[in-house]
C-alpha atoms as a PDB file:
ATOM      1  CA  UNK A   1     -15.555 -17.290 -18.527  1.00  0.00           C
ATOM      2  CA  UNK A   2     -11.828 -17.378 -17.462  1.00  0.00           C
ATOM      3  CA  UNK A   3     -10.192 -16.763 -20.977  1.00  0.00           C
ATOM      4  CA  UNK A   4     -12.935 -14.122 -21.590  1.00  0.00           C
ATOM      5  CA  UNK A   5     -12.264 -12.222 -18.600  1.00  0.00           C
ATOM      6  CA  UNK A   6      -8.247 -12.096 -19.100  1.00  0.00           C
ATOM      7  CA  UNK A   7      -8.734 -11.357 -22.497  1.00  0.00           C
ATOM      8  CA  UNK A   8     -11.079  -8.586 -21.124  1.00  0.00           C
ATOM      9  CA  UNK A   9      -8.462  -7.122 -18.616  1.00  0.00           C
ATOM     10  CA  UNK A  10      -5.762  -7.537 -21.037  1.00  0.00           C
ATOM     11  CA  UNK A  11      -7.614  -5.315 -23.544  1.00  0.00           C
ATOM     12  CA  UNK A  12      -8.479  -2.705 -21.249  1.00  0.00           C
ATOM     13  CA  UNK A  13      -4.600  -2.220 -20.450  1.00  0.00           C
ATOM     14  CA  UNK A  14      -4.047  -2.118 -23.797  1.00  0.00           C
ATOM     15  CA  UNK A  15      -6.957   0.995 -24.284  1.00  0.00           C
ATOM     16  CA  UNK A  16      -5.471   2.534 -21.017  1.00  0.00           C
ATOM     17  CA  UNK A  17      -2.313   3.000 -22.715  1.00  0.00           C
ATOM     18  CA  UNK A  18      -3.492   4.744 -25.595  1.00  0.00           C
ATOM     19  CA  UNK A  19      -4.831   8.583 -26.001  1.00  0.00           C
ATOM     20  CA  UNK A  20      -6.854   9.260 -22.844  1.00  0.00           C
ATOM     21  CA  UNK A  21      -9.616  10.665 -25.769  1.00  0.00           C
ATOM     22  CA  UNK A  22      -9.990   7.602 -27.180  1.00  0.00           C
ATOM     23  CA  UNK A  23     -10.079   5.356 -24.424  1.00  0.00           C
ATOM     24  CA  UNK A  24     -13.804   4.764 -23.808  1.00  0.00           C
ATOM     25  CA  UNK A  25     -14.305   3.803 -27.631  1.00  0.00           C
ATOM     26  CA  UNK A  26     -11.116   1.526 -27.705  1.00  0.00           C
ATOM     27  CA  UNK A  27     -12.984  -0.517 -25.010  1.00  0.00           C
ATOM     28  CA  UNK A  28     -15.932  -0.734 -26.536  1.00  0.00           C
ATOM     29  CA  UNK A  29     -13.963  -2.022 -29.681  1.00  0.00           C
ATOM     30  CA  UNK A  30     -11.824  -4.408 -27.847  1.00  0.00           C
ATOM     31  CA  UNK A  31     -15.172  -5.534 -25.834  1.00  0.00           C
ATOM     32  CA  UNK A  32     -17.093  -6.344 -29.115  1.00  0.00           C
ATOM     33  CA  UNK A  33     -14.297  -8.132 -30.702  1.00  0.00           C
ATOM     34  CA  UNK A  34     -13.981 -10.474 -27.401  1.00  0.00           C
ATOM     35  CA  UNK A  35     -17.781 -11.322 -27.670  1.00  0.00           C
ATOM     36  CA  UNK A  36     -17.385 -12.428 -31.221  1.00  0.00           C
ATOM     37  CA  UNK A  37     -13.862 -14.117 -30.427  1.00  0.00           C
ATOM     38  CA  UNK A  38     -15.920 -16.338 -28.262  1.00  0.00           C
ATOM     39  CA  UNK A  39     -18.961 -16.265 -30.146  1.00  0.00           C
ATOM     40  CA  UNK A  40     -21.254 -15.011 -27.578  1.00  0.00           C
ATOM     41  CA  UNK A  41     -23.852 -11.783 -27.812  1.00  0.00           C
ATOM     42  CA  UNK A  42     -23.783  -8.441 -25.519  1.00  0.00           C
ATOM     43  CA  UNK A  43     -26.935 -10.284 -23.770  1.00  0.00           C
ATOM     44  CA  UNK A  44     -25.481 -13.721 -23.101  1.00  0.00           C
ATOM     45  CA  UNK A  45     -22.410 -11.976 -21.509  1.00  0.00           C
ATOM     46  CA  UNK A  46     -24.390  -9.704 -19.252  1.00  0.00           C
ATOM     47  CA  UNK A  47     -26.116 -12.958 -18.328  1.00  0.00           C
ATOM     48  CA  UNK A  48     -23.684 -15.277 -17.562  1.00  0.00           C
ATOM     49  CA  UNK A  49     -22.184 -12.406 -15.447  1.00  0.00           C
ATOM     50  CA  UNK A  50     -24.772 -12.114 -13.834  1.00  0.00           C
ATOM     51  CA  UNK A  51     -25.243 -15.571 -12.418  1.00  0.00           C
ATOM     52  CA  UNK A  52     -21.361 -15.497 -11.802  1.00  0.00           C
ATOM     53  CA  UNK A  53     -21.937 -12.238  -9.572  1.00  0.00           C
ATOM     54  CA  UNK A  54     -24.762 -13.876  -7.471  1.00  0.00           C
ATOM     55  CA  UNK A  55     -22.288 -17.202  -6.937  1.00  0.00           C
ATOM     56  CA  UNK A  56     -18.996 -15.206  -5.728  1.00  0.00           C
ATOM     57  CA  UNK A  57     -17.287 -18.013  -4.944  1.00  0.00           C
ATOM     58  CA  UNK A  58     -17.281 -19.501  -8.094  1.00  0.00           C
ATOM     59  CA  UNK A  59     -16.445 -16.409  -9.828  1.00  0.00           C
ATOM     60  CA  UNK A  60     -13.944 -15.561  -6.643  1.00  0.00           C
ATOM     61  CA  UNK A  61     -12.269 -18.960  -8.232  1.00  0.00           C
ATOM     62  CA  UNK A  62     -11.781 -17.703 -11.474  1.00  0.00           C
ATOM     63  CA  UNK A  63     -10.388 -14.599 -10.481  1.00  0.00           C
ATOM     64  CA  UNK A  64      -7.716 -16.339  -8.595  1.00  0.00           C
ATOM     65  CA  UNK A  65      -6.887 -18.036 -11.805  1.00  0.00           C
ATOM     66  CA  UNK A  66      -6.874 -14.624 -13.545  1.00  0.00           C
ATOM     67  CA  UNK A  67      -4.490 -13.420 -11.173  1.00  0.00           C
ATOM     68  CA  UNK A  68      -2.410 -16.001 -11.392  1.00  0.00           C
ATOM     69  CA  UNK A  69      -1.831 -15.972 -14.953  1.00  0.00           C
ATOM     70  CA  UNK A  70      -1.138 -12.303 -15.032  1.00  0.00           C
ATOM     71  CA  UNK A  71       1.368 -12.809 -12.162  1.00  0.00           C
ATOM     72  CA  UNK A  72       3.136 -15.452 -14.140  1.00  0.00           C
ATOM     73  CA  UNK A  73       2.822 -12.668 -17.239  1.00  0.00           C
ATOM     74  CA  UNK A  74       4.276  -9.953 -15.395  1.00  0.00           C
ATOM     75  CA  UNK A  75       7.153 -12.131 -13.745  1.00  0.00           C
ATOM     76  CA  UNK A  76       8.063 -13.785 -17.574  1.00  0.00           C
ATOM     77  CA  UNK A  77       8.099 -10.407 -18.406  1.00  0.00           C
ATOM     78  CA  UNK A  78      10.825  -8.964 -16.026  1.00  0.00           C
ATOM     79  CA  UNK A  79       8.290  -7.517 -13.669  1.00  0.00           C
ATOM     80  CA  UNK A  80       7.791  -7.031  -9.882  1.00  0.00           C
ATOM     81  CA  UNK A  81      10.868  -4.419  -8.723  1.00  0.00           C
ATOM     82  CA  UNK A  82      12.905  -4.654  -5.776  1.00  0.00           C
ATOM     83  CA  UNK A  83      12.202  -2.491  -2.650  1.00  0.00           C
ATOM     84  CA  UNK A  84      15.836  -2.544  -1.942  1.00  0.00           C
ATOM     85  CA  UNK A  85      17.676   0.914  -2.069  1.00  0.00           C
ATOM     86  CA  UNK A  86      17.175   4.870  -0.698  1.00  0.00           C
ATOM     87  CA  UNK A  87      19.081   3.558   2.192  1.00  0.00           C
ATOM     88  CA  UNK A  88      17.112   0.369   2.992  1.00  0.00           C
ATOM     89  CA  UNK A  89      18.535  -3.050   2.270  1.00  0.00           C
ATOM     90  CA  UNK A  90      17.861  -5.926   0.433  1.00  0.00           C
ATOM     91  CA  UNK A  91      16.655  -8.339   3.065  1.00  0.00           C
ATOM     92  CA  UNK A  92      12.551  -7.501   2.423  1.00  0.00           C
ATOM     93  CA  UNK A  93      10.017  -9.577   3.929  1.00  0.00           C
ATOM     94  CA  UNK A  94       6.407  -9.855   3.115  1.00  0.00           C
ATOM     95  CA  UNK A  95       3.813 -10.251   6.336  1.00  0.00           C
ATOM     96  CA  UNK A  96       0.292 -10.099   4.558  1.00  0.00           C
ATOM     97  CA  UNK A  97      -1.199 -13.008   5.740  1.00  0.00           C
ATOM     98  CA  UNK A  98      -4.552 -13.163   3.813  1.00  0.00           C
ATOM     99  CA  UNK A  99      -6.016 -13.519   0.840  1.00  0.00           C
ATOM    100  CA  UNK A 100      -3.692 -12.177  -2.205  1.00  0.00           C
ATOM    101  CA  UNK A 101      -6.377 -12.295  -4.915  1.00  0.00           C
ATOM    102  CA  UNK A 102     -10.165 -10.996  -4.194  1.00  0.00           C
ATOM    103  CA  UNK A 103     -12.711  -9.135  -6.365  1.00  0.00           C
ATOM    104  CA  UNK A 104     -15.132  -6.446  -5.340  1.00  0.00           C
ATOM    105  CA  UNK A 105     -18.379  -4.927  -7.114  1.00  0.00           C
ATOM    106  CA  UNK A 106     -20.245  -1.913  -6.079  1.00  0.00           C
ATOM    107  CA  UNK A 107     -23.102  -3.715  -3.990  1.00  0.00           C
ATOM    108  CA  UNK A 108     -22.652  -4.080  -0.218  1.00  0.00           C
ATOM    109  CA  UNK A 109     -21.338  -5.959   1.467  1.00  0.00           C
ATOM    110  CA  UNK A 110     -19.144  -6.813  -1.328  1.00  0.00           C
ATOM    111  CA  UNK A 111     -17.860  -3.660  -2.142  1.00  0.00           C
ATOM    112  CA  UNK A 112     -14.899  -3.845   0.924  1.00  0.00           C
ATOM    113  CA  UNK A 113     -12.588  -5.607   1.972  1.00  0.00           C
ATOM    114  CA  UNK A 114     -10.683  -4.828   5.308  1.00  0.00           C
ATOM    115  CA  UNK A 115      -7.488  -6.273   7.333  1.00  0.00           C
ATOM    116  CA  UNK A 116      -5.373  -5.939  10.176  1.00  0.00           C
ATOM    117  CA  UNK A 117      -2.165  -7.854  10.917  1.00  0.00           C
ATOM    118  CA  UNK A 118      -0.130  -7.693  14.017  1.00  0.00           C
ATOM    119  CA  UNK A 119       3.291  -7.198  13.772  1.00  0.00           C
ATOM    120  CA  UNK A 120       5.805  -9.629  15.068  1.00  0.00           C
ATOM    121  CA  UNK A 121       9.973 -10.049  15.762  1.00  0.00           C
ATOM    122  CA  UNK A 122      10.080  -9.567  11.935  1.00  0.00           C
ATOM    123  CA  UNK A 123       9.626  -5.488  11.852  1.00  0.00           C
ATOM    124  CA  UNK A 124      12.396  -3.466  13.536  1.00  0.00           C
ATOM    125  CA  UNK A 125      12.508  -0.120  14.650  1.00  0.00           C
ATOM    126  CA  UNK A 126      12.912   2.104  11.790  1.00  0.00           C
ATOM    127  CA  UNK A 127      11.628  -0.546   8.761  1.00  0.00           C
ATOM    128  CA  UNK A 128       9.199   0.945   6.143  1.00  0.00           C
ATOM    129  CA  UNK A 129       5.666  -0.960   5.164  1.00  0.00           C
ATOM    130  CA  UNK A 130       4.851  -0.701   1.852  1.00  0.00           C
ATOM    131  CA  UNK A 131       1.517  -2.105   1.101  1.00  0.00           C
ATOM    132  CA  UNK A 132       1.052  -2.769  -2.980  1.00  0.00           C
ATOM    133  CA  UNK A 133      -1.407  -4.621  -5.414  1.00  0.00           C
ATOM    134  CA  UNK A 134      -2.555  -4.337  -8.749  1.00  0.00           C
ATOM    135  CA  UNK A 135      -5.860  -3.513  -9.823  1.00  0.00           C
ATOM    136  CA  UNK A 136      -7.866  -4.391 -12.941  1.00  0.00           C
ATOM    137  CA  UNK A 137     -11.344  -3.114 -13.649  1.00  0.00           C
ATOM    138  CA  UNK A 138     -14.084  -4.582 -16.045  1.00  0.00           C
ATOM    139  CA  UNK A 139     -16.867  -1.994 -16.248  1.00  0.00           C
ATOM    140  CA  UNK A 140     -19.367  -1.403 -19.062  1.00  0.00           C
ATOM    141  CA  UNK A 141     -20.486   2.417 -17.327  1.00  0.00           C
ATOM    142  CA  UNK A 142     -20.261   4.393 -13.638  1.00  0.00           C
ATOM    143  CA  UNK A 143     -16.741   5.639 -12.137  1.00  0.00           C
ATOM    144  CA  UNK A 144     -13.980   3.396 -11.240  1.00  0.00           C
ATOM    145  CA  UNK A 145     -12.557   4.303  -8.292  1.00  0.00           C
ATOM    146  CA  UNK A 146     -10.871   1.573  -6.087  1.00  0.00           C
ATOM    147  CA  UNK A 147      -9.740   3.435  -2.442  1.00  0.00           C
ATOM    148  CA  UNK A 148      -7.208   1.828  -0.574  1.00  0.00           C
ATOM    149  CA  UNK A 149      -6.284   2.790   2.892  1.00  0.00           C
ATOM    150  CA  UNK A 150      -3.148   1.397   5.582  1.00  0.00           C
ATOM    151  CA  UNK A 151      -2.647   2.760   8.607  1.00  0.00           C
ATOM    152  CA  UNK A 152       0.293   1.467  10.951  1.00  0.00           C
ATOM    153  CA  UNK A 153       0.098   1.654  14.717  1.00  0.00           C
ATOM    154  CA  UNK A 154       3.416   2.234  16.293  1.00  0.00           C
ATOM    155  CA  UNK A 155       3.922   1.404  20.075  1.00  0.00           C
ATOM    156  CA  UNK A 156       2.954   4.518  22.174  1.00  0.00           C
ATOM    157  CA  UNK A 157      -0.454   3.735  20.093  1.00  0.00           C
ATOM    158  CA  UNK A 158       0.190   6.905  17.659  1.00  0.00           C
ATOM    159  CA  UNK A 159      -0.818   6.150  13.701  1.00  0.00           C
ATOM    160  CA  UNK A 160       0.209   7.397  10.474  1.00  0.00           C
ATOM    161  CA  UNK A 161      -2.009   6.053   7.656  1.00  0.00           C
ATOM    162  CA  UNK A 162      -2.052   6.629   3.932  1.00  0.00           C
ATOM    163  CA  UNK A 163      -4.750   6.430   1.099  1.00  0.00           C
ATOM    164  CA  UNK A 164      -4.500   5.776  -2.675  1.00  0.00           C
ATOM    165  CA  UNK A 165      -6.911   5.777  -5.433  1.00  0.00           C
ATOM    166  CA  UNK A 166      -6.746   3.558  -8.068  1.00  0.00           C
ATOM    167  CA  UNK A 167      -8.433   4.372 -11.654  1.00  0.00           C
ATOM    168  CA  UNK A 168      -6.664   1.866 -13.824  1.00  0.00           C
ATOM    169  CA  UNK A 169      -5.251  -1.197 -14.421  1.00  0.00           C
ATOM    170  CA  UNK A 170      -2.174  -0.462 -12.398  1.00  0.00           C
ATOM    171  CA  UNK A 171       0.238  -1.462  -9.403  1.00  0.00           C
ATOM    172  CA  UNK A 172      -0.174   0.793  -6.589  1.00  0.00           C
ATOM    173  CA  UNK A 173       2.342   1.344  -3.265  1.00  0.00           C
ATOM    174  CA  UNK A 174       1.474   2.882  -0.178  1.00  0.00           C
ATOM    175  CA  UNK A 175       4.277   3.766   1.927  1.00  0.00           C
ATOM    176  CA  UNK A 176       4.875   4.531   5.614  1.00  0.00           C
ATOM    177  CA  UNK A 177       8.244   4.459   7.528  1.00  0.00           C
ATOM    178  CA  UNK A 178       8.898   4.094  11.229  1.00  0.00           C
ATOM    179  CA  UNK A 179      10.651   7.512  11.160  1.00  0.00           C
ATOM    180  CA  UNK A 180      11.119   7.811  15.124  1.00  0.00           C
ATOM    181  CA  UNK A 181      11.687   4.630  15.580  1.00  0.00           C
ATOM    182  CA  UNK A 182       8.809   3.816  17.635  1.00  0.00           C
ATOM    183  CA  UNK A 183       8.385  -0.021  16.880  1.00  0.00           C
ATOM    184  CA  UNK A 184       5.282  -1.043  14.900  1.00  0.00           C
ATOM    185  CA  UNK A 185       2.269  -2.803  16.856  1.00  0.00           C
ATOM    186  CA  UNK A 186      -0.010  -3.710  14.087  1.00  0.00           C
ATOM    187  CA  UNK A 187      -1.069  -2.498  10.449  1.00  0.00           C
ATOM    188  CA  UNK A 188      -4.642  -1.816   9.354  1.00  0.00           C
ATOM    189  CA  UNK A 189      -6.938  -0.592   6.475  1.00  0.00           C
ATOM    190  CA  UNK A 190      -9.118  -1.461   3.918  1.00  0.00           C
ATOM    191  CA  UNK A 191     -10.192  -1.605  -0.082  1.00  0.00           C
ATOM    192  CA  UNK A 192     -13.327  -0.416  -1.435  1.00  0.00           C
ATOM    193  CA  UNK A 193     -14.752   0.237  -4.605  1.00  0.00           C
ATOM    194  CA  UNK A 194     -16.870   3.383  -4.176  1.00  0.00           C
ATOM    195  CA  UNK A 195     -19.343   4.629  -6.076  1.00  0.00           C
ATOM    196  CA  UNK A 196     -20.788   8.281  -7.191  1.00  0.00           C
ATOM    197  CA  UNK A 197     -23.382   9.726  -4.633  1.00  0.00           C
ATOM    198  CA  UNK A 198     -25.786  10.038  -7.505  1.00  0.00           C
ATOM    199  CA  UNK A 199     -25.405   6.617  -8.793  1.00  0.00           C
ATOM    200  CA  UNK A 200     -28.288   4.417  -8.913  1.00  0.00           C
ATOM    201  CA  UNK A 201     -28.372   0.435  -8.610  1.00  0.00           C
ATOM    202  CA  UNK A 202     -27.494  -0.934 -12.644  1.00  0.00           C
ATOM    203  CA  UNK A 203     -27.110  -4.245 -13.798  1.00  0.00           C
ATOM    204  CA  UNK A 204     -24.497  -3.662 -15.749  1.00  0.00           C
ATOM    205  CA  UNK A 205     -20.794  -5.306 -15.152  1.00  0.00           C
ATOM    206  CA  UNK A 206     -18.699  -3.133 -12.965  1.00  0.00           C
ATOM    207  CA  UNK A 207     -16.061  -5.221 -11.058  1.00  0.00           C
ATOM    208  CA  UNK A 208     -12.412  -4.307  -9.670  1.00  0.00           C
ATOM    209  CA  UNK A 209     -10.335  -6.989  -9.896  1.00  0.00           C
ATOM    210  CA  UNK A 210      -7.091  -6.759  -6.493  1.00  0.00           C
ATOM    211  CA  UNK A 211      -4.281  -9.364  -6.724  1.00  0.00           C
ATOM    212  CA  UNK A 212      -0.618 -10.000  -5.845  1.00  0.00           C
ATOM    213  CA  UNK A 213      -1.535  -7.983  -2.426  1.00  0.00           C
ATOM    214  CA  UNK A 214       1.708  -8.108  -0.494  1.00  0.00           C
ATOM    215  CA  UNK A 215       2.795  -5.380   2.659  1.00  0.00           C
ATOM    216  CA  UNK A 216       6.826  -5.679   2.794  1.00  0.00           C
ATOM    217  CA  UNK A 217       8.685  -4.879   4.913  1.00  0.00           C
ATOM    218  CA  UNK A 218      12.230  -2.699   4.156  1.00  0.00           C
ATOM    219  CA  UNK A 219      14.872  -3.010   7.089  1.00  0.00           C
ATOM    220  CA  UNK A 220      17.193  -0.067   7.553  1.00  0.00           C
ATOM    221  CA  UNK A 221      20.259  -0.331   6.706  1.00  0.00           C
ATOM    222  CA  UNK A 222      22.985  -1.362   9.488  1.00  0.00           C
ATOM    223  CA  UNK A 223      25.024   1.803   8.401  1.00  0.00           C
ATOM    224  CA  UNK A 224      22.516   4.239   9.156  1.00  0.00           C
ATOM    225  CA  UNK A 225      21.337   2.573  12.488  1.00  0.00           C
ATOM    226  CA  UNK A 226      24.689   3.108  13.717  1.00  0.00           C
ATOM    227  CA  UNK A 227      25.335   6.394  12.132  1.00  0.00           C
ATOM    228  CA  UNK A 228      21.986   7.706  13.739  1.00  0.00           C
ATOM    229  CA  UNK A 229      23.378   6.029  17.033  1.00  0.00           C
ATOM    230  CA  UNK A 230      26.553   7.823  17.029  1.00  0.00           C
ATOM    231  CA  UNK A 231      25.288  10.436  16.203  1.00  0.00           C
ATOM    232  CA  UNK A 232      23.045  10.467  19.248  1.00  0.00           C
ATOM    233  CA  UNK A 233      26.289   9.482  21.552  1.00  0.00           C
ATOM    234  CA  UNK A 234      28.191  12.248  20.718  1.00  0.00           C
ATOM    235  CA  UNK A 235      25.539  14.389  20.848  1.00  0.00           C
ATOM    236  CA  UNK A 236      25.171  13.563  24.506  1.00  0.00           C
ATOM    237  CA  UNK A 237      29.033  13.186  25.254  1.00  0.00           C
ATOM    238  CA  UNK A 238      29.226  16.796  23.752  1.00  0.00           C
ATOM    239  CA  UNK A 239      26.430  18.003  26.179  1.00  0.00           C
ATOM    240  CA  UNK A 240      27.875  15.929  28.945  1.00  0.00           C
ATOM    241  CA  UNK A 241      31.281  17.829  28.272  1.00  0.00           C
ATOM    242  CA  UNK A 242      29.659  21.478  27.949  1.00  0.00           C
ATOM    243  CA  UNK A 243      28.574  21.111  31.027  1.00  0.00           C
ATOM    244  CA  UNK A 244      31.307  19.339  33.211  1.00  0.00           C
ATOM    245  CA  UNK A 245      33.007  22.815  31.572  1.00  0.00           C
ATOM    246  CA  UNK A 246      31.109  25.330  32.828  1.00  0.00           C
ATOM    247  CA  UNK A 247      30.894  23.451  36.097  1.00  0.00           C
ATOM    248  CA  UNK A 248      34.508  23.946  36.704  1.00  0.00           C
ATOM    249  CA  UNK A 249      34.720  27.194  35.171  1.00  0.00           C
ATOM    250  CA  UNK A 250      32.570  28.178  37.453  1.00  0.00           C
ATOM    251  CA  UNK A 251      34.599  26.683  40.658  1.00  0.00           C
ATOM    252  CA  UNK A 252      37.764  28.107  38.672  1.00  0.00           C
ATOM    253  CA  UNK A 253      36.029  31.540  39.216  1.00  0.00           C
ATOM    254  CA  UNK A 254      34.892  31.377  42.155  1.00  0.00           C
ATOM    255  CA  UNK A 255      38.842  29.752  43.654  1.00  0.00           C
ATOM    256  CA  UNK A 256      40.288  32.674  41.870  1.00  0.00           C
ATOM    257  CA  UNK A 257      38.160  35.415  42.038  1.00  0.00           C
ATOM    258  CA  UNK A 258      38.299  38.189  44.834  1.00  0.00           C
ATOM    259  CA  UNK A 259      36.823  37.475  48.115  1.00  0.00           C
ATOM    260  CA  UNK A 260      34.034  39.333  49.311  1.00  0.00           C
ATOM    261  CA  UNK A 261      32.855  39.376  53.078  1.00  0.00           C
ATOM    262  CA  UNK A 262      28.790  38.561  52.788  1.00  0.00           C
ATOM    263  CA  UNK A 263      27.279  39.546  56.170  1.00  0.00           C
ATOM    264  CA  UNK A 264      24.542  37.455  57.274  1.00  0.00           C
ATOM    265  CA  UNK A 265      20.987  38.851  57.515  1.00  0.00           C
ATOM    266  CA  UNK A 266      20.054  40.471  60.982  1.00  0.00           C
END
């Protein structure tokens, strides 16, 4: 079930980078010619599937395995880009603390997957989160359409969040920077795989596969801390200045100025 399923997802990246036209039937093709690759019919894969779905560990097992292999693919391949750069620096963390690899399928409770992670002496004032994974889909009908959702909490309890929507096997980033320097308390959100309003409950496959989940954290620069800082400095030297100035202009005026008697009120 392994090898059929990462032949499977490497098939449909194959069909997804083809003519957008021709995608539906280039899965179909590459679907039959896995079945008789492995010598197995339409019916016996919907079946094994099937019993795989209703034991989710096991099958949460092989998709770890899946995962990994693709990782390993990817990396032997010159994958996974730096964060570094646009004025952050090289020295990225990751925080994500959970599981990296998980599947979902329509039916609930399986369908989502939420988190939250509290922040610790790691995140600075001013660091971007970037929470990313990749996403692989097996489905034989229906929509695919895996949401994913972070929203950071920053210390006076205000939150920015951010949602994506992924289609395809594809790596997806959701960014969200600590422009006012606020500090970050915690980061929150969710996947789910949603379905159509009008869909009805179908036995065929439809599965999302999420792996190499990671939330990393970009430090600003040094340089631009301390550029922002002076620039804040100066600003308030210069306003300190302006009006020390118009303080003793306005002594120098009145020194200098003619004198005028003021009665006082009767």
């Amino acid at each position: 079930m392994e090898d059929i399923i990462y032949d499977m997802h490497l098939a449909q990246g194959i069909a997804e980078n083809g003519n957008y036209e021709d995608r539906a039937f280039e899965e179909t093709k590459y679907h039959a010619a896995i079945l008789k690759k492995y010598d197995i019919t339409q019916a016996e894969w919907d079946s094994s599937f099937n019993y795989y779905c209703r034991h989710a560990d096991v099958l949460h097992s092989i998709y770890n395995n899946v995962a990994e292999r693709m990782r390993e693919e990817v990396v032997n391949l010159g994958g996974e880009a730096s964060l570094a750069g646009e004025g952050f620096a090289a020295d990225t963390s990751n925080i994500w603390n959970m599981e990296r690899n998980f599947i979902l399928i329509p039916n609930e409770p399986y369908n989502i997957r939420s988190f939250e992670i509290v922040t610790d002496s790691t995140v600075r004032k001013g660091d971007r989160l970037t929470l990313q994974f990749q996403s692989q889909f097996v489905f034989q009908d229906g929509i695919r359409d895996l949401v994913a959702v972070m929203a950071v909490t920053f210390m006076n309890d205000s939150v920015v969040s951010q949602v994506r929507h992924a289609t395809q096997q594809t790596t997806t980033s959701i960014p969200i920077q600590d422009d006012e320097h606020l500090g970050i308390k915690k980061v929150s959100g969710y996947f789910m795989l949603s379905k159509s309003l009008n869909d009805v409950p179908s036995s065929t496959v439809r599965l999302a596969s999420v792996s190499n989940v990671k939330i990393v954290i970009a430090h600003q620069e040094k340089k631009k801390e301390e550029e922002r800082k002076t620039s804040t400095d100066s600003m308030n030297v210069t306003n300190r200045d302006s009006v020390q100035n118009i303080h003793k202009d306005s002594v120098d005026a009145s020194s200098n100025g003619p004198k005028t008697l003021v009665r006082s009120p009767l």
